[in-house]
C-alpha atoms as a PDB file:
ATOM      1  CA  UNK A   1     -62.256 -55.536 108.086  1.00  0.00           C
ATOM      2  CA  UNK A   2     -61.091 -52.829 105.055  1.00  0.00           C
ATOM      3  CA  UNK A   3     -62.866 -51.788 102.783  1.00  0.00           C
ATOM      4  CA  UNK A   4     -61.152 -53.996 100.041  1.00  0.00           C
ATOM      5  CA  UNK A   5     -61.922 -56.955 101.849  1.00  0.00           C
ATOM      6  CA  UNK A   6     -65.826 -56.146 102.571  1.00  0.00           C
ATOM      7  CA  UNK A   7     -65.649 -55.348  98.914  1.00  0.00           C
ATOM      8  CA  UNK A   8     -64.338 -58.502  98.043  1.00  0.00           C
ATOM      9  CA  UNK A   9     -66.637 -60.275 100.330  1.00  0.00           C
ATOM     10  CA  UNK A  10     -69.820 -58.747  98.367  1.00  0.00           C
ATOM     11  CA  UNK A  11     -68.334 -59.960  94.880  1.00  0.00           C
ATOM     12  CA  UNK A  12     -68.471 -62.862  96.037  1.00  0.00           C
ATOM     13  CA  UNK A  13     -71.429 -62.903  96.942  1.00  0.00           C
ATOM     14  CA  UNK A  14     -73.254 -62.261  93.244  1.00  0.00           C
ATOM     15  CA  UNK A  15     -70.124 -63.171  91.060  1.00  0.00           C
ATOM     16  CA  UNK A  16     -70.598 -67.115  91.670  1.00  0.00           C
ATOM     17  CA  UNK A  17     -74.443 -67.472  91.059  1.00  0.00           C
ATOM     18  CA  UNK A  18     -74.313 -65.076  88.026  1.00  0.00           C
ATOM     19  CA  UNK A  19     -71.984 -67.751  86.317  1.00  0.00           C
ATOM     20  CA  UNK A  20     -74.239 -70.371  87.488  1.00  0.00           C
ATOM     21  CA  UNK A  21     -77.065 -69.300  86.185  1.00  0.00           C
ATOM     22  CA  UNK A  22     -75.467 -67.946  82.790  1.00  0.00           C
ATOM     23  CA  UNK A  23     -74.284 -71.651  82.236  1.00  0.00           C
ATOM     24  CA  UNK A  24     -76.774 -73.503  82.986  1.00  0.00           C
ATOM     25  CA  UNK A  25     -79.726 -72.627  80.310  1.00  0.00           C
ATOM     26  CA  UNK A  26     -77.002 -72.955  77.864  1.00  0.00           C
ATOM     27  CA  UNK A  27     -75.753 -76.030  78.487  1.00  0.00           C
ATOM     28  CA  UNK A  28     -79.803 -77.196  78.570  1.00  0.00           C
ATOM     29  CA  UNK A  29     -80.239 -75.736  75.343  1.00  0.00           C
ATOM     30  CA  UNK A  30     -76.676 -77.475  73.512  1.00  0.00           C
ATOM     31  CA  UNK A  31     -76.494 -80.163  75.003  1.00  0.00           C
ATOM     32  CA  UNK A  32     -79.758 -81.576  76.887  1.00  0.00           C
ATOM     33  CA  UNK A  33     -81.813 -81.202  74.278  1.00  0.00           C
ATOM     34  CA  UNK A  34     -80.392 -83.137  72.133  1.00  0.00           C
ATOM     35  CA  UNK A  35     -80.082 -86.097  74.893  1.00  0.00           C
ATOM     36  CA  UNK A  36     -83.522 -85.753  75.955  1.00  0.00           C
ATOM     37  CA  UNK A  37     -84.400 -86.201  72.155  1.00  0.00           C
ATOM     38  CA  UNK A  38     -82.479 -89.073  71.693  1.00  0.00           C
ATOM     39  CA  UNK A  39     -84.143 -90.881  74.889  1.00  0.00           C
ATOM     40  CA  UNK A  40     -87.398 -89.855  73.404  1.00  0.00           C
ATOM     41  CA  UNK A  41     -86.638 -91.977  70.453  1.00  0.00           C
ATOM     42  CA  UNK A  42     -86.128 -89.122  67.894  1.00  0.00           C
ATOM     43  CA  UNK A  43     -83.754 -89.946  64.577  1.00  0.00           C
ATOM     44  CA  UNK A  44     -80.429 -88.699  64.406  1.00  0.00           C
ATOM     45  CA  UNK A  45     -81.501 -86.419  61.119  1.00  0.00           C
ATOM     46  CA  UNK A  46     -84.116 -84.907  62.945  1.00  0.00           C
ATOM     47  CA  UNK A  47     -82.588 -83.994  66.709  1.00  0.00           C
ATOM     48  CA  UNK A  48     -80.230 -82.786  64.791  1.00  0.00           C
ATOM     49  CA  UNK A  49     -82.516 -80.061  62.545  1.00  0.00           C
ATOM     50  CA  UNK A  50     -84.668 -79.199  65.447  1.00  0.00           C
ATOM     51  CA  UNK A  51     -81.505 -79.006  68.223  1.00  0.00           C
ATOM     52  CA  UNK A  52     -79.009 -76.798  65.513  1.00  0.00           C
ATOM     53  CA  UNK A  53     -81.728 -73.734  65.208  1.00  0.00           C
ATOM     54  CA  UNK A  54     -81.868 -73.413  68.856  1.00  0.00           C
ATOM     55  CA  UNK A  55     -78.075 -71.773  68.610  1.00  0.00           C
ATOM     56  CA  UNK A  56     -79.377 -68.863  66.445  1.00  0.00           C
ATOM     57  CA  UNK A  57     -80.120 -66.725  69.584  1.00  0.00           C
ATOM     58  CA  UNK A  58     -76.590 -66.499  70.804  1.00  0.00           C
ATOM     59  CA  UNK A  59     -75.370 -65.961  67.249  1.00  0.00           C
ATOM     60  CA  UNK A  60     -77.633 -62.923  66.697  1.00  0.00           C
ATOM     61  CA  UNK A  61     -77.147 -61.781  70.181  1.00  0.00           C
ATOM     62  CA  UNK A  62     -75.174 -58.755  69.021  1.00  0.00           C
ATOM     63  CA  UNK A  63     -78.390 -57.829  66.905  1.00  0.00           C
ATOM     64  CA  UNK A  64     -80.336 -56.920  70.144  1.00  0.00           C
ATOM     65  CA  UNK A  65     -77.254 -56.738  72.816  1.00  0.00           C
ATOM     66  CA  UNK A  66     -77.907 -52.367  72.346  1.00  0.00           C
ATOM     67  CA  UNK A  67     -81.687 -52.531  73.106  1.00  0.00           C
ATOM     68  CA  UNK A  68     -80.684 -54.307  76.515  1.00  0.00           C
ATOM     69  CA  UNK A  69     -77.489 -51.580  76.795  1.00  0.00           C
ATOM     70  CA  UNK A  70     -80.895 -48.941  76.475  1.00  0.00           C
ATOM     71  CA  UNK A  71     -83.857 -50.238  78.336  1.00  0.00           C
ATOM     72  CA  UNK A  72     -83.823 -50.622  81.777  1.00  0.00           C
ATOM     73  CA  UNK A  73     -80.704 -51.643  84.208  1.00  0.00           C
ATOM     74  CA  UNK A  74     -78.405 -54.535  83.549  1.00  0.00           C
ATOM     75  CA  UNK A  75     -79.369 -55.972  86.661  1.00  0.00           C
ATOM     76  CA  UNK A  76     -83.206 -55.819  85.610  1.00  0.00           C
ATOM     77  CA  UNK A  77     -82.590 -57.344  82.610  1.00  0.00           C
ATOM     78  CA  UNK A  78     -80.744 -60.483  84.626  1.00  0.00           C
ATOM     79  CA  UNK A  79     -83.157 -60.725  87.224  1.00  0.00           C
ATOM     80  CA  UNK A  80     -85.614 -61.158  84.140  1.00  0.00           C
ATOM     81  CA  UNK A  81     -84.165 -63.132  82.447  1.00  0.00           C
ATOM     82  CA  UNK A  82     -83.237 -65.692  85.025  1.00  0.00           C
ATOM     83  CA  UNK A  83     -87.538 -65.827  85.739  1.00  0.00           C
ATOM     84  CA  UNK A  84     -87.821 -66.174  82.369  1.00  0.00           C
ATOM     85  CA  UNK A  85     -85.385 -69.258  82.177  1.00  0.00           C
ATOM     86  CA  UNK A  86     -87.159 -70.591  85.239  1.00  0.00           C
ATOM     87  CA  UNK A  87     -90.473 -70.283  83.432  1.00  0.00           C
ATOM     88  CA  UNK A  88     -88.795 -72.071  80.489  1.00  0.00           C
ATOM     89  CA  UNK A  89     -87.427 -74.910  82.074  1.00  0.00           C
ATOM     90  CA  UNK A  90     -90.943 -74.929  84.321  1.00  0.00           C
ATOM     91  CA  UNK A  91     -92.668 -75.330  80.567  1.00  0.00           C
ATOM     92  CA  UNK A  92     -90.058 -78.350  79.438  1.00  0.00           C
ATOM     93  CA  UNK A  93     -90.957 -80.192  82.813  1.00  0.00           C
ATOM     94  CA  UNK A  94     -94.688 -79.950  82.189  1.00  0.00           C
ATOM     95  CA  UNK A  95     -94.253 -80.259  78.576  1.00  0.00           C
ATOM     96  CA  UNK A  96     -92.375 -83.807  78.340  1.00  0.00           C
ATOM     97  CA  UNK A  97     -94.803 -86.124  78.711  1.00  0.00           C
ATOM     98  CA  UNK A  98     -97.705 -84.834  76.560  1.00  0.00           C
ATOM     99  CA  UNK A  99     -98.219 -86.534  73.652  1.00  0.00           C
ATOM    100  CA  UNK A 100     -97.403 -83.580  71.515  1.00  0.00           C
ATOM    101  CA  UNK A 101     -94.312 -83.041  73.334  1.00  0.00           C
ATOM    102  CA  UNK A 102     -92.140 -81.978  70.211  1.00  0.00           C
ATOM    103  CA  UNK A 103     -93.614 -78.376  69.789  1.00  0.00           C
ATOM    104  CA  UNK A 104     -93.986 -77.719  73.249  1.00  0.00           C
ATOM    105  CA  UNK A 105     -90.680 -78.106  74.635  1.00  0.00           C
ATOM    106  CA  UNK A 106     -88.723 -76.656  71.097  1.00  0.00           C
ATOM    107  CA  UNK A 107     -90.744 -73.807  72.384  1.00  0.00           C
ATOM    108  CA  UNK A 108     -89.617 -73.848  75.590  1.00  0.00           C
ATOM    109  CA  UNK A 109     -86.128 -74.506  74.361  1.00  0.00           C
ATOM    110  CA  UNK A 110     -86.357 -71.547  72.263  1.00  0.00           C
ATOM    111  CA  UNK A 111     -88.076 -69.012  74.794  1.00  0.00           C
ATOM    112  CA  UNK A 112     -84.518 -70.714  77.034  1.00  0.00           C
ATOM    113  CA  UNK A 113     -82.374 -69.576  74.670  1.00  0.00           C
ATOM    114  CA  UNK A 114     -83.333 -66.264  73.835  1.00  0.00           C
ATOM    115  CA  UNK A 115     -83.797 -65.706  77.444  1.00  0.00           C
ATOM    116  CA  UNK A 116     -80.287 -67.255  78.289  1.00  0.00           C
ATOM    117  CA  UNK A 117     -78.512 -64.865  75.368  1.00  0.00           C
ATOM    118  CA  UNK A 118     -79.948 -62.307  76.338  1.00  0.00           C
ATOM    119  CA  UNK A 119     -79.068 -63.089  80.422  1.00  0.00           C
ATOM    120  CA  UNK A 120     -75.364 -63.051  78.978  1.00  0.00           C
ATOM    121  CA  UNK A 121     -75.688 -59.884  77.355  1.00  0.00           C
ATOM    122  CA  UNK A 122     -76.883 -58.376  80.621  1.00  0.00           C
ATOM    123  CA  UNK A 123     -74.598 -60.153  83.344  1.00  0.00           C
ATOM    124  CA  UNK A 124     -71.345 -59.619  81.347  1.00  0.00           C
ATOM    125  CA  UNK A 125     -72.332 -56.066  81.425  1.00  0.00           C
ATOM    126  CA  UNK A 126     -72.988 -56.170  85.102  1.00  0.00           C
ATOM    127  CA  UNK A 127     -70.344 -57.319  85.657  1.00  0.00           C
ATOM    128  CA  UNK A 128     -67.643 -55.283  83.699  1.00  0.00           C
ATOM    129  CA  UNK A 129     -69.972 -51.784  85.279  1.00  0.00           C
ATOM    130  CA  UNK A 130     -69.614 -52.941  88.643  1.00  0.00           C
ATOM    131  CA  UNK A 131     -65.905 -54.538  88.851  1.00  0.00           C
ATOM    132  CA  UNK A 132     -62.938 -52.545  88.548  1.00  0.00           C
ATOM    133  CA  UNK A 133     -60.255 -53.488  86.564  1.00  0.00           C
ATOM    134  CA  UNK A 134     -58.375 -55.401  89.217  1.00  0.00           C
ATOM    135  CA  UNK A 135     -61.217 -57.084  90.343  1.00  0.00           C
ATOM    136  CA  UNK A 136     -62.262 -58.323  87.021  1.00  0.00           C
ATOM    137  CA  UNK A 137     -58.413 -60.015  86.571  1.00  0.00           C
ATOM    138  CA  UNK A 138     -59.183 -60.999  90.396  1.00  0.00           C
ATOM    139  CA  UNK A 139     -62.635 -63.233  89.523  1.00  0.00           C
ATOM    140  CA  UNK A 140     -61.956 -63.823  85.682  1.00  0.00           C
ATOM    141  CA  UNK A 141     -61.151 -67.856  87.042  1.00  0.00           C
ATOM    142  CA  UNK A 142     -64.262 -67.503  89.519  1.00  0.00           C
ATOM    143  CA  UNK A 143     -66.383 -66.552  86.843  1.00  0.00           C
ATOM    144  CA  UNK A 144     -65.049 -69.629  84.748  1.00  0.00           C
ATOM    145  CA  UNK A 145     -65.055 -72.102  87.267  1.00  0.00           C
ATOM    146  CA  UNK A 146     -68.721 -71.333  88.011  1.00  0.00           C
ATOM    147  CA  UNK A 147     -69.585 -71.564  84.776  1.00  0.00           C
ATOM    148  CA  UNK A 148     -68.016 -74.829  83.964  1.00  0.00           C
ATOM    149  CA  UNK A 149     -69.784 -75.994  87.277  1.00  0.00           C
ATOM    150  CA  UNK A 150     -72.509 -74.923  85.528  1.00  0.00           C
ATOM    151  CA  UNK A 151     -71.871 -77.195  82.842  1.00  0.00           C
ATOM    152  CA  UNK A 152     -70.850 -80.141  84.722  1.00  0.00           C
ATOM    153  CA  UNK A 153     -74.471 -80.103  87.079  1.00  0.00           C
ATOM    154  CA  UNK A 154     -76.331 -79.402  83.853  1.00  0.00           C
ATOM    155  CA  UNK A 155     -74.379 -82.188  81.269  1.00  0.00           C
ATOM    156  CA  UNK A 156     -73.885 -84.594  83.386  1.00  0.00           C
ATOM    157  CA  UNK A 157     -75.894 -84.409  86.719  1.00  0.00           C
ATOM    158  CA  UNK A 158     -79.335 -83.669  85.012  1.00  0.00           C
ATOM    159  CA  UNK A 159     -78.918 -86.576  82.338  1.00  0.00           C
ATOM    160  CA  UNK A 160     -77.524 -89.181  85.466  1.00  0.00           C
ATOM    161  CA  UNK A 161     -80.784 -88.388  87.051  1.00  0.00           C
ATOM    162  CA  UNK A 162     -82.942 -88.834  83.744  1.00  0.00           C
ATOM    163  CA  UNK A 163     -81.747 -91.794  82.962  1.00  0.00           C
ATOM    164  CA  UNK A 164     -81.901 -93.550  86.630  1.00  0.00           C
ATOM    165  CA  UNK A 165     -85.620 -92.236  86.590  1.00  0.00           C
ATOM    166  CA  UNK A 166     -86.283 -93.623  83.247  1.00  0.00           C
ATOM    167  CA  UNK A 167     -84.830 -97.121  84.287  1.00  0.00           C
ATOM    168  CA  UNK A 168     -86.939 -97.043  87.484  1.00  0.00           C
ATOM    169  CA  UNK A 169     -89.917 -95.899  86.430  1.00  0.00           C
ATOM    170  CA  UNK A 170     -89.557 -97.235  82.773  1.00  0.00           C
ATOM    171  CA  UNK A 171     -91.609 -93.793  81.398  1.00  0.00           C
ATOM    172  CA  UNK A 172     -88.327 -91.612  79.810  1.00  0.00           C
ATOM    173  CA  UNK A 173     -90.810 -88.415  79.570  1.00  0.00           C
ATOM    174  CA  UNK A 174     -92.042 -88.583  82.607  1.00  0.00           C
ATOM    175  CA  UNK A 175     -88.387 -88.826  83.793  1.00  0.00           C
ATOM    176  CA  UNK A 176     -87.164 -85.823  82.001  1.00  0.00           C
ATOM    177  CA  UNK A 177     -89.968 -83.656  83.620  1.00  0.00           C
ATOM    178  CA  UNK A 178     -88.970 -84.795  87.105  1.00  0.00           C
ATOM    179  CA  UNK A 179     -85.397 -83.927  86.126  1.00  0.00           C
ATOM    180  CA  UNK A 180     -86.006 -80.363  84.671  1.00  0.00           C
ATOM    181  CA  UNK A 181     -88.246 -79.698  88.044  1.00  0.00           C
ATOM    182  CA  UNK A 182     -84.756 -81.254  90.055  1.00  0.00           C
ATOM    183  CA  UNK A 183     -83.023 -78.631  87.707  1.00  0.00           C
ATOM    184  CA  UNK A 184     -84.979 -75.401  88.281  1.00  0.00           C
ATOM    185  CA  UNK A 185     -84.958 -76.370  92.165  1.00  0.00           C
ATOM    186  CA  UNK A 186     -81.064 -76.512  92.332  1.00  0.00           C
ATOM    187  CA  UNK A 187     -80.741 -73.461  90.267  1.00  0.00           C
ATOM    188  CA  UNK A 188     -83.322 -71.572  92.805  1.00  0.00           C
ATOM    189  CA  UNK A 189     -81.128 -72.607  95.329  1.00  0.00           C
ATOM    190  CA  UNK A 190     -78.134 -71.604  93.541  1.00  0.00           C
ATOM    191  CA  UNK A 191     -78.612 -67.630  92.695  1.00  0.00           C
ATOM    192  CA  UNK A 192     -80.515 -67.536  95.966  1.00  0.00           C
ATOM    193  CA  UNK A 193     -84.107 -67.427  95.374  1.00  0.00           C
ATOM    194  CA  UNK A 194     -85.175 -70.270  97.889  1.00  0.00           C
ATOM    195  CA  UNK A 195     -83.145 -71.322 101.284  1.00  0.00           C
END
């Protein structure tokens, strides 16, 4: 095997999962949220104030991007913030059926989002430092099609299964928290962290 190709071989081997996980808190944080609202029985008016803040993290990103450019390695900064995510979407899965659901999981949307911003900051860095420029042109569709996966498993798989385990067990909270555990098991799975 050349060189090239074990190179190759080895981008493909972080590449994927990077995408995965860079798509998947995002598309929790725009789009679930404001399902799992909804099924909670929250107005329109109000999903809507409490689900539009929760884009302000990767609006400011640029505000903090040259802190994570500073401290610490790129791939520190990923690895941390994919825990942090994990933690997050660990928090929404306990935090859904409490009775005082509301603050507890727009707090664990929000500590998703920052987290998730920041996880972009840091993995698109990663990535440009340890690509070249052919490789980058060679995994630029990779790196999309992961991340649309991304989107696809989070949109529409995650919801599927919340709403079959609301209509079987008839308890929508207790459904979403069964769904956000499903969630942070597939994306262990998928950057690698269980087997």
């Amino acid at each position: 095997m050349s060189t090239t190709q074990a190179r190759r071989g080895s981008l493909w081997a972080w590449i994927p999962s990077l995408y995965l996980a860079e798509g998947l808190p995002y598309v929790v944080v725009m789009s679930v949220a404001g399902v799992m609202y909804k099924n909670f029985g929250m107005s329109n008016t109000d999903m809507a104030l409490y689900t539009s803040w929760l884009y302000l993290p990767w609006m400011i990103k640029p505000l903090w991007s040259p802190l994570v450019d500073l401290l610490g390695t790129r791939r520190l900064w990923v690895w941390t913030m994919q825990l942090v995510v994990g933690a997050g979407l660990a928090g929404l899965a306990f935090a859904a059926p409490l009775p005082n659901y509301l603050q507890w999981t727009l707090a664990m949307f929000w500590l998703i989002a920052f987290s998730s911003a920041t996880h972009d900051i840091a993995a698109d860095g990663l990535y440009m430092l340890a690509t070249n420029e052919s490789e980058q042109a060679a995994f630029v569709g990779v790196r999309t099609m992961f991340y649309r996966i991304a989107t696809i498993a989070g949109q529409g798989l995650i919801v599927v299964l919340a709403g079959k385990l609301s209509e079987r067990t008839g308890d929508v909270h207790h459904a979403w928290a069964i769904a956000m555990a499903v969630l942070i098991m597939l994306a262990a799975r998928a950057i690698g962290l269980i087997t």
